[in-house]
PDB file of N, CA and C in Angstrom:
ATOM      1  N   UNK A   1       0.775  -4.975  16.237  1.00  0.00           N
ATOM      2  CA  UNK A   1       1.256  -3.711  15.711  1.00  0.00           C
ATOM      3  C   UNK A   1       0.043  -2.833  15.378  1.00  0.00           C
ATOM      4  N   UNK A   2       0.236  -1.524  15.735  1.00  0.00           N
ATOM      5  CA  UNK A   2      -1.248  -0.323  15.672  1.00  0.00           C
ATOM      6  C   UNK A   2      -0.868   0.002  14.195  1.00  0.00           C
ATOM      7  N   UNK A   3      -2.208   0.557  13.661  1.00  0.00           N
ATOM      8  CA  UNK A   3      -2.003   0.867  12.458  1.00  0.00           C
ATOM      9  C   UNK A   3      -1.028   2.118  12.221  1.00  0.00           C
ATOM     10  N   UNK A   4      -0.660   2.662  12.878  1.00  0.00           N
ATOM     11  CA  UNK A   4       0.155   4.368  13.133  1.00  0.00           C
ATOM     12  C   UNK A   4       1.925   3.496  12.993  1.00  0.00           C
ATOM     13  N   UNK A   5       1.693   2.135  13.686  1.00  0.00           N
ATOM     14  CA  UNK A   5       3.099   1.780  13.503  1.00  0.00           C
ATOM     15  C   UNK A   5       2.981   1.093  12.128  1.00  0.00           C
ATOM     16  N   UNK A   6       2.340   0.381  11.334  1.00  0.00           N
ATOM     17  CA  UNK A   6       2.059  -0.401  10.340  1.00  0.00           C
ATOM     18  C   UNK A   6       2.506   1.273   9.279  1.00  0.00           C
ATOM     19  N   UNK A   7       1.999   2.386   9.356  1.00  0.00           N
ATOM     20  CA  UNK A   7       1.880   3.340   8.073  1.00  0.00           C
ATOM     21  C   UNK A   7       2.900   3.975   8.627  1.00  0.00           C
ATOM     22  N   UNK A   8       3.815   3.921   9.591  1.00  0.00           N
ATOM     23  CA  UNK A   8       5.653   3.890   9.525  1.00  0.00           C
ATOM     24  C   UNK A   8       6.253   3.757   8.467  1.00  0.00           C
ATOM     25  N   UNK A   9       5.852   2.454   8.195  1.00  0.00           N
ATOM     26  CA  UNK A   9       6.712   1.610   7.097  1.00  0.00           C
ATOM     27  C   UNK A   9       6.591   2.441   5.809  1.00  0.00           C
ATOM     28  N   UNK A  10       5.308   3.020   5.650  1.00  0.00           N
ATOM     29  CA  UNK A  10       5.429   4.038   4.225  1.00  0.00           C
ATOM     30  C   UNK A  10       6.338   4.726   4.447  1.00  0.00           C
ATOM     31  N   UNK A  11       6.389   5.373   3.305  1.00  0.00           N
ATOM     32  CA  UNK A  11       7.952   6.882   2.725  1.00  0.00           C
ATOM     33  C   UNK A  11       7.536   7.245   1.527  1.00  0.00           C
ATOM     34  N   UNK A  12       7.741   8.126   1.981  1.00  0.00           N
ATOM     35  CA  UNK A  12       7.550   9.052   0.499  1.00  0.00           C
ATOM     36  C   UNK A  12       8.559  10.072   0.194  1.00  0.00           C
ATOM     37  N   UNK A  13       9.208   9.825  -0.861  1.00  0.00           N
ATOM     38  CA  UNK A  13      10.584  10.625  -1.022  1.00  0.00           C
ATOM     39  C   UNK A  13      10.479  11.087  -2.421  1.00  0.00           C
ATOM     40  N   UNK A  14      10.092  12.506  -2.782  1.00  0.00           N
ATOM     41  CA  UNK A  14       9.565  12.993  -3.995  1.00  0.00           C
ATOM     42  C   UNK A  14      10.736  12.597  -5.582  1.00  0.00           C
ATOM     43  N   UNK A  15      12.171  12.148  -4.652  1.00  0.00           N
ATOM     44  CA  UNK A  15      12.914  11.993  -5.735  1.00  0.00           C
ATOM     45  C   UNK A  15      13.075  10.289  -6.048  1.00  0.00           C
ATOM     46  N   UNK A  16      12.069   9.424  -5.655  1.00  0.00           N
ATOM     47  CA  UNK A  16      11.670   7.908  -5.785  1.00  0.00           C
ATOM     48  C   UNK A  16      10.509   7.675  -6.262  1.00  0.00           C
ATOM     49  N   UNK A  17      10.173   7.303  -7.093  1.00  0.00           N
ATOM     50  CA  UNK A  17       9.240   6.799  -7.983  1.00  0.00           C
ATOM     51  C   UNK A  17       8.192   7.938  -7.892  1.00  0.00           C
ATOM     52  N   UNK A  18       9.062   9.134  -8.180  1.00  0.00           N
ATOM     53  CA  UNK A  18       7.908  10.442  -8.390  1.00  0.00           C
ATOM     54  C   UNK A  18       7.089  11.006  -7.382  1.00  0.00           C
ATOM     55  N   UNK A  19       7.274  10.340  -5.778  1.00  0.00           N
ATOM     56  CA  UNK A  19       7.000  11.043  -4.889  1.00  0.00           C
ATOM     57  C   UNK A  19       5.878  10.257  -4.545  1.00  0.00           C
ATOM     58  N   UNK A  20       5.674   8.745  -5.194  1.00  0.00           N
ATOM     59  CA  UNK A  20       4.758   8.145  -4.793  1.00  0.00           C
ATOM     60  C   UNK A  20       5.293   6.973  -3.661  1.00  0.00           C
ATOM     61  N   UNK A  21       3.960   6.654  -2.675  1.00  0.00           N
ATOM     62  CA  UNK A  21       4.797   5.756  -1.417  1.00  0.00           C
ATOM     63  C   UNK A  21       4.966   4.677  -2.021  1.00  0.00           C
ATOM     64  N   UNK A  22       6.098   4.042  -0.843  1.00  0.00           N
ATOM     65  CA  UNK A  22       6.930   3.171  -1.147  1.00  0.00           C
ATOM     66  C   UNK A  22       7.222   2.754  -0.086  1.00  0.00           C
ATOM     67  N   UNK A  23       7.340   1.439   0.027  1.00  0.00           N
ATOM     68  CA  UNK A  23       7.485   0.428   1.280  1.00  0.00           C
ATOM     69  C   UNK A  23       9.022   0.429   2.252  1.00  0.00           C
ATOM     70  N   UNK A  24       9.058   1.370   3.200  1.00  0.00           N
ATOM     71  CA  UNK A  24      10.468   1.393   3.647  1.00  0.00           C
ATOM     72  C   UNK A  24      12.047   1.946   3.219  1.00  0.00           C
ATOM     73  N   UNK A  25      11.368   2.419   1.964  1.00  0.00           N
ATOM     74  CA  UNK A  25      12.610   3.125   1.245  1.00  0.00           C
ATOM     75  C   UNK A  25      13.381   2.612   0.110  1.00  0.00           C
ATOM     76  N   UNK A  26      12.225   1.399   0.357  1.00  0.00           N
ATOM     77  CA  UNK A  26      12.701   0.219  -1.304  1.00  0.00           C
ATOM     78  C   UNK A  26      11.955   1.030  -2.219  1.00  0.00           C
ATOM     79  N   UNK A  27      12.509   0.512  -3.715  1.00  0.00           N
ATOM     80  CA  UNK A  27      11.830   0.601  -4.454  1.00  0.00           C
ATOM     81  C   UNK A  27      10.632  -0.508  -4.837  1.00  0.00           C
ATOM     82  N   UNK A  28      10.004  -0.803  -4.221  1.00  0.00           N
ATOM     83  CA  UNK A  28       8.613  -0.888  -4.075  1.00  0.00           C
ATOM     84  C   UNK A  28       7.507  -0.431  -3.675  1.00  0.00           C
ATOM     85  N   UNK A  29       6.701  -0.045  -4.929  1.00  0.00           N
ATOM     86  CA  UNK A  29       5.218   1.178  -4.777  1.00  0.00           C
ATOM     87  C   UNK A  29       4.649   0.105  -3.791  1.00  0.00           C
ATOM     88  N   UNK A  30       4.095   0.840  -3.253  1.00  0.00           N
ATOM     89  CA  UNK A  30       2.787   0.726  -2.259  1.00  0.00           C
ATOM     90  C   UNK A  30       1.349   0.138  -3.407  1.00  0.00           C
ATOM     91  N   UNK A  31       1.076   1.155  -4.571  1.00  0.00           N
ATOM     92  CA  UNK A  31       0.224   0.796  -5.759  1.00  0.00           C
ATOM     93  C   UNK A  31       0.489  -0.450  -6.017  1.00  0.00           C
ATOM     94  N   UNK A  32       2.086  -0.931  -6.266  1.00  0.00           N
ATOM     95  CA  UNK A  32       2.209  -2.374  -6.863  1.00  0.00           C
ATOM     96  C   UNK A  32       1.798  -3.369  -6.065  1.00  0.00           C
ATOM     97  N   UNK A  33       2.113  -2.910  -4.831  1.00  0.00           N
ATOM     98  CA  UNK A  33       1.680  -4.560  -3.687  1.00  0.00           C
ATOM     99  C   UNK A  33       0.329  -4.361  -3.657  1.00  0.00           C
ATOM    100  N   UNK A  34      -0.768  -3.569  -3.925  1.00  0.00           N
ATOM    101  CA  UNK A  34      -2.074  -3.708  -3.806  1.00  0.00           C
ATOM    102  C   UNK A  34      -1.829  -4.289  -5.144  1.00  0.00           C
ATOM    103  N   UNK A  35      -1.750  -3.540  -5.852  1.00  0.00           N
ATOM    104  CA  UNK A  35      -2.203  -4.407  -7.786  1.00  0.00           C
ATOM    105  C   UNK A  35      -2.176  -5.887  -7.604  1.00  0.00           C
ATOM    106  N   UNK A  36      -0.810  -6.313  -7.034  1.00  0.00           N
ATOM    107  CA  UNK A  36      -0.858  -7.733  -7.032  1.00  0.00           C
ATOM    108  C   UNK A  36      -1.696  -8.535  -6.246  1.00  0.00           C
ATOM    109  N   UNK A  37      -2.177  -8.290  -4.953  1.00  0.00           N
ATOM    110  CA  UNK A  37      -3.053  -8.462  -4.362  1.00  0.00           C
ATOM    111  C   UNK A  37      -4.186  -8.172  -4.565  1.00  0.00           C
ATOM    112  N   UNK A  38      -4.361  -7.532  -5.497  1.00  0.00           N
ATOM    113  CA  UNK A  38      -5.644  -7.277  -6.116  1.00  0.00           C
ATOM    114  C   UNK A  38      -5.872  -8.378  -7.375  1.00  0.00           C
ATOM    115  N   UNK A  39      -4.868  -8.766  -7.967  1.00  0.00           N
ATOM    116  CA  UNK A  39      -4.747  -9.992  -9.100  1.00  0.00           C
ATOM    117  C   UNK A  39      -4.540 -11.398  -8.044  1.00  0.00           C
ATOM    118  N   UNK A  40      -4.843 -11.344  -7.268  1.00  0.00           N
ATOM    119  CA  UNK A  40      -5.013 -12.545  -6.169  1.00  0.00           C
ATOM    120  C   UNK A  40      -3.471 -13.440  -5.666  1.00  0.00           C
ATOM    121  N   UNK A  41      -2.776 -12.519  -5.802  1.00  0.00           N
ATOM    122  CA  UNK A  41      -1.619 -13.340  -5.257  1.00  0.00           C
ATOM    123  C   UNK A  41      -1.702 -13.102  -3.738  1.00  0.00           C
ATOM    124  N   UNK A  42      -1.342 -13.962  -3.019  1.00  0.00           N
ATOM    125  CA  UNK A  42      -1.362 -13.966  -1.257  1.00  0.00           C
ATOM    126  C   UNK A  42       0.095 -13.416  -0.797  1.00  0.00           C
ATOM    127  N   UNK A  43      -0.519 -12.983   0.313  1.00  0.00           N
ATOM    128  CA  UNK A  43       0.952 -12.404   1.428  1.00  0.00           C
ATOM    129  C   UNK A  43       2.397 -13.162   0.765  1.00  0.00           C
ATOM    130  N   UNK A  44       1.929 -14.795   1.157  1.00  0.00           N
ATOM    131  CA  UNK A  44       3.066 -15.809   0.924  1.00  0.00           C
ATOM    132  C   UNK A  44       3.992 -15.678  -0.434  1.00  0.00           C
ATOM    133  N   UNK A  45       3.254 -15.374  -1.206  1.00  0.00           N
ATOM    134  CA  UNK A  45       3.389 -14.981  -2.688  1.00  0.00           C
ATOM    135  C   UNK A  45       4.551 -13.743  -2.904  1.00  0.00           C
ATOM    136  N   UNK A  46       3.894 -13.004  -2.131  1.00  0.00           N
ATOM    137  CA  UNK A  46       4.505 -11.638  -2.153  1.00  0.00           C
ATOM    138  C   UNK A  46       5.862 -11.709  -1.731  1.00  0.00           C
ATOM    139  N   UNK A  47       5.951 -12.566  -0.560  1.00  0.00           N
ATOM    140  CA  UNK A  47       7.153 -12.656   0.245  1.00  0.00           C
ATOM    141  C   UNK A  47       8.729 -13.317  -0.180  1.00  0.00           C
ATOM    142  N   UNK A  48       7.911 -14.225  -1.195  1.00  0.00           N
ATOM    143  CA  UNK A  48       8.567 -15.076  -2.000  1.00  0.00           C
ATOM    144  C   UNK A  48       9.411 -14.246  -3.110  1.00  0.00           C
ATOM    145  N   UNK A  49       8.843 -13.670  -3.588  1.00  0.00           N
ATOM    146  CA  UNK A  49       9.499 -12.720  -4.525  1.00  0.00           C
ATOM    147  C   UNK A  49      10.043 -11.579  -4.170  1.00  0.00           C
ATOM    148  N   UNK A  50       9.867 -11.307  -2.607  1.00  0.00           N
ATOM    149  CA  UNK A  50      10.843  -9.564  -2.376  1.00  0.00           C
ATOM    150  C   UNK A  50      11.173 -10.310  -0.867  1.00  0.00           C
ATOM    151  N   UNK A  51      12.538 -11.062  -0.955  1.00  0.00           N
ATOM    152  CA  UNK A  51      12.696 -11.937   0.113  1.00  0.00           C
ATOM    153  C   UNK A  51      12.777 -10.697   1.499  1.00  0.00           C
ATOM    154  N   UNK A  52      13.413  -9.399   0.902  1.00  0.00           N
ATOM    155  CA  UNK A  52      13.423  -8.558   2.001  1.00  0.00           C
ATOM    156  C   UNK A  52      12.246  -8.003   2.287  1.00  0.00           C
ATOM    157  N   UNK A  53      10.769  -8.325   2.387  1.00  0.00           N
ATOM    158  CA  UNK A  53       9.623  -7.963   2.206  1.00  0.00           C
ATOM    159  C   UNK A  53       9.372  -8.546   3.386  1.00  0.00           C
ATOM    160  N   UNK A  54       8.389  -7.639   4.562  1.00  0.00           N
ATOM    161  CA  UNK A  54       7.780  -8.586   5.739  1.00  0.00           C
ATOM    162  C   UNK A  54       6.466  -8.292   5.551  1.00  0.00           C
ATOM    163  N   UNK A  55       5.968  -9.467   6.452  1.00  0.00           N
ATOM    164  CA  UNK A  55       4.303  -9.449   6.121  1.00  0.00           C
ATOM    165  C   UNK A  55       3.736  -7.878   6.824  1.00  0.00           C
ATOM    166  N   UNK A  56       4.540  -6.836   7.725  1.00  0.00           N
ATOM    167  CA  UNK A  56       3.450  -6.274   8.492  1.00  0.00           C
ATOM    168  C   UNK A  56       3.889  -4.980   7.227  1.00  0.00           C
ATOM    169  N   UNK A  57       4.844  -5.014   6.441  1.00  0.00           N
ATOM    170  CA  UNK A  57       5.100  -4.273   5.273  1.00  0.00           C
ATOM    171  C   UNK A  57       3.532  -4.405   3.878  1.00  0.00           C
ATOM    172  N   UNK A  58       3.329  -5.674   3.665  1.00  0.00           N
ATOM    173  CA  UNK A  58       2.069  -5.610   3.293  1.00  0.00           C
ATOM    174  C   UNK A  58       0.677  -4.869   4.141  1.00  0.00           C
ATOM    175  N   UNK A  59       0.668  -5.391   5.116  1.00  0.00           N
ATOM    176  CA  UNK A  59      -0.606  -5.305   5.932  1.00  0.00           C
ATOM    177  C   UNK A  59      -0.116  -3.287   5.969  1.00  0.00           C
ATOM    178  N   UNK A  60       0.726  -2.938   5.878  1.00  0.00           N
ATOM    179  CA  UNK A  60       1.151  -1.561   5.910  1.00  0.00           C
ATOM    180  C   UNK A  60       0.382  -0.967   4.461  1.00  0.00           C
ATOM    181  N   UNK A  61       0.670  -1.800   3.419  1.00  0.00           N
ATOM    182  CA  UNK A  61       0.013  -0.985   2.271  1.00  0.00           C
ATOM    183  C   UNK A  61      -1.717  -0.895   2.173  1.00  0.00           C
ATOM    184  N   UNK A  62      -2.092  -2.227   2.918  1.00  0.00           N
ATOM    185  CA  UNK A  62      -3.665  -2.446   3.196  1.00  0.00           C
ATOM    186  C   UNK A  62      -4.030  -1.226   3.824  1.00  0.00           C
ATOM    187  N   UNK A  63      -3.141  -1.103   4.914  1.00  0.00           N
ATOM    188  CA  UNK A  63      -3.951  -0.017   6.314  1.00  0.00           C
ATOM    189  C   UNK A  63      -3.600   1.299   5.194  1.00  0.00           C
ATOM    190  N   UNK A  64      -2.573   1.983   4.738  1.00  0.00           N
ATOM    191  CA  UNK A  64      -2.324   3.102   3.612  1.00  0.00           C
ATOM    192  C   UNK A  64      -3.649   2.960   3.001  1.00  0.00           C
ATOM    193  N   UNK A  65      -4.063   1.608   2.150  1.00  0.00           N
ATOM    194  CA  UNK A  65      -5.313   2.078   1.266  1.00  0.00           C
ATOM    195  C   UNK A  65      -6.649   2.726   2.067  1.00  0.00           C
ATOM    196  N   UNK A  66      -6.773   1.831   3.081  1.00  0.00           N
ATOM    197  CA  UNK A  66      -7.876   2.231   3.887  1.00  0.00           C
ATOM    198  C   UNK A  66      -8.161   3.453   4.251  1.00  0.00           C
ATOM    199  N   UNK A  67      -6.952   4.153   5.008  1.00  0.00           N
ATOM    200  CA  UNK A  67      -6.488   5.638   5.273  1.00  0.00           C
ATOM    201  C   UNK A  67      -7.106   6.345   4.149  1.00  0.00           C
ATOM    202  N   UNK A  68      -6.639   5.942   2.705  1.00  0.00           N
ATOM    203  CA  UNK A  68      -7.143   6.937   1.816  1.00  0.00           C
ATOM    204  C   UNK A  68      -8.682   7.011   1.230  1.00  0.00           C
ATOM    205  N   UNK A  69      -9.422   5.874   1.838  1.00  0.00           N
ATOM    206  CA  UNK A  69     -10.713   5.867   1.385  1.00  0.00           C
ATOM    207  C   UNK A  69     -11.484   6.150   2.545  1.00  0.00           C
ATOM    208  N   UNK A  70     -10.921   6.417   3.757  1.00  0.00           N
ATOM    209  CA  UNK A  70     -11.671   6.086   4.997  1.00  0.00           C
ATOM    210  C   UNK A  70     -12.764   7.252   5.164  1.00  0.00           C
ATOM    211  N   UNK A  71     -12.125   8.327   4.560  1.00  0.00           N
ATOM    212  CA  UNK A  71     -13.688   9.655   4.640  1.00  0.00           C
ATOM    213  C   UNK A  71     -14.465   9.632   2.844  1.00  0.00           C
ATOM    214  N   UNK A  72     -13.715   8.798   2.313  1.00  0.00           N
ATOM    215  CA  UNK A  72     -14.313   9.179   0.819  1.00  0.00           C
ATOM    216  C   UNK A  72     -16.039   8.562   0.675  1.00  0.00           C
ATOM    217  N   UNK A  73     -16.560   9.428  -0.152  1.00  0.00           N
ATOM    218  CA  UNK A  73     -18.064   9.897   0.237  1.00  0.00           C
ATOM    219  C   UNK A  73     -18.073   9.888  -1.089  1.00  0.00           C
ATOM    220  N   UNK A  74     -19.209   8.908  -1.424  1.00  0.00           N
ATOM    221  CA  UNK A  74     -20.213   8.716  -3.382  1.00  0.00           C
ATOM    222  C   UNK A  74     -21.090  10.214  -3.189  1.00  0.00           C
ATOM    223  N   UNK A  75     -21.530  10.945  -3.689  1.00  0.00           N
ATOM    224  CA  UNK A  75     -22.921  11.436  -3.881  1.00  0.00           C
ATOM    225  C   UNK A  75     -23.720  11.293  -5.438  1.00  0.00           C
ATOM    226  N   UNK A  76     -24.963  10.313  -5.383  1.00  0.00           N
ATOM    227  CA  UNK A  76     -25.254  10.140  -6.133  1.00  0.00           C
ATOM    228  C   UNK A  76     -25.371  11.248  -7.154  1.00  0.00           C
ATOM    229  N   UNK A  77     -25.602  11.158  -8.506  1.00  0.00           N
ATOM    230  CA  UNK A  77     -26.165  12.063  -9.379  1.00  0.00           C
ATOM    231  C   UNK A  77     -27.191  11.909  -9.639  1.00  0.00           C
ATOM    232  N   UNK A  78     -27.657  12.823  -9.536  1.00  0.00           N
ATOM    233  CA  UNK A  78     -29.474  13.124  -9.741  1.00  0.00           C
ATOM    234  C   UNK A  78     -29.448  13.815 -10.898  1.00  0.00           C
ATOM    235  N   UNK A  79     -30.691  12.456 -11.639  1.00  0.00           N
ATOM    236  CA  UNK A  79     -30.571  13.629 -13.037  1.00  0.00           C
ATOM    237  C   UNK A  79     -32.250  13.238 -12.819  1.00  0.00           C
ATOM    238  N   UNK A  80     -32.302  14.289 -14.237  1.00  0.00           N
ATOM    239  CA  UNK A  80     -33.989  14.685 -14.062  1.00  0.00           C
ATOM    240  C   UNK A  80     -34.629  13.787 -15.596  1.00  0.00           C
ATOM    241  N   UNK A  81     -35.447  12.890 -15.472  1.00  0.00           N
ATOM    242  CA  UNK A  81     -36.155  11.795 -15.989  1.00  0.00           C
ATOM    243  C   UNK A  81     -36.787  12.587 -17.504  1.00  0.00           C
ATOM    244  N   UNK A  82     -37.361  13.834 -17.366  1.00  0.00           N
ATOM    245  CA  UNK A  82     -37.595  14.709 -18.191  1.00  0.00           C
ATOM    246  C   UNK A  82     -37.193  15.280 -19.459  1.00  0.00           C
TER     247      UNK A  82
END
């Protein structure tokens, strides 16, 4: 599956959890399946608890995060020692 079909699976419907994405039209944030995966629970984990949940629905919120960092740019701050 291409990532263009993987970020399908997002939706964003301004009158569902405030217009933030959400996995297919469930009420499940996109934010929450990273959080948890970010607190180290695995795919398997995930699946277990949102039996209607598929794995390319995760790998969908991964490729979403990426998307949103993919041009984001640090510029250091320069301060003056003086």
């Amino acid at each position: 599956m291409t990532t263009d079909q993987l970020l399908q699976r997002i939706t964003v419907n301004p009158t569902v959890f405030g217009g933030k994405p959400i996995i297919r039209g469930h009420r499940l944030a996109v934010e929450h399946v990273l959080g948890m995966l970010a607190a180290g629970d695995d795919i398997d984990t995930l699946l277990e608890g949102y039996p209607w949940l598929e794995r390319e629905d995760v790998l969908a919120c991964l490729a979403y995060a990426q998307r949103l960092v993919e041009h984001e740019r640090v510029e250091p701050l320069m301060v003056d020692a003086a």
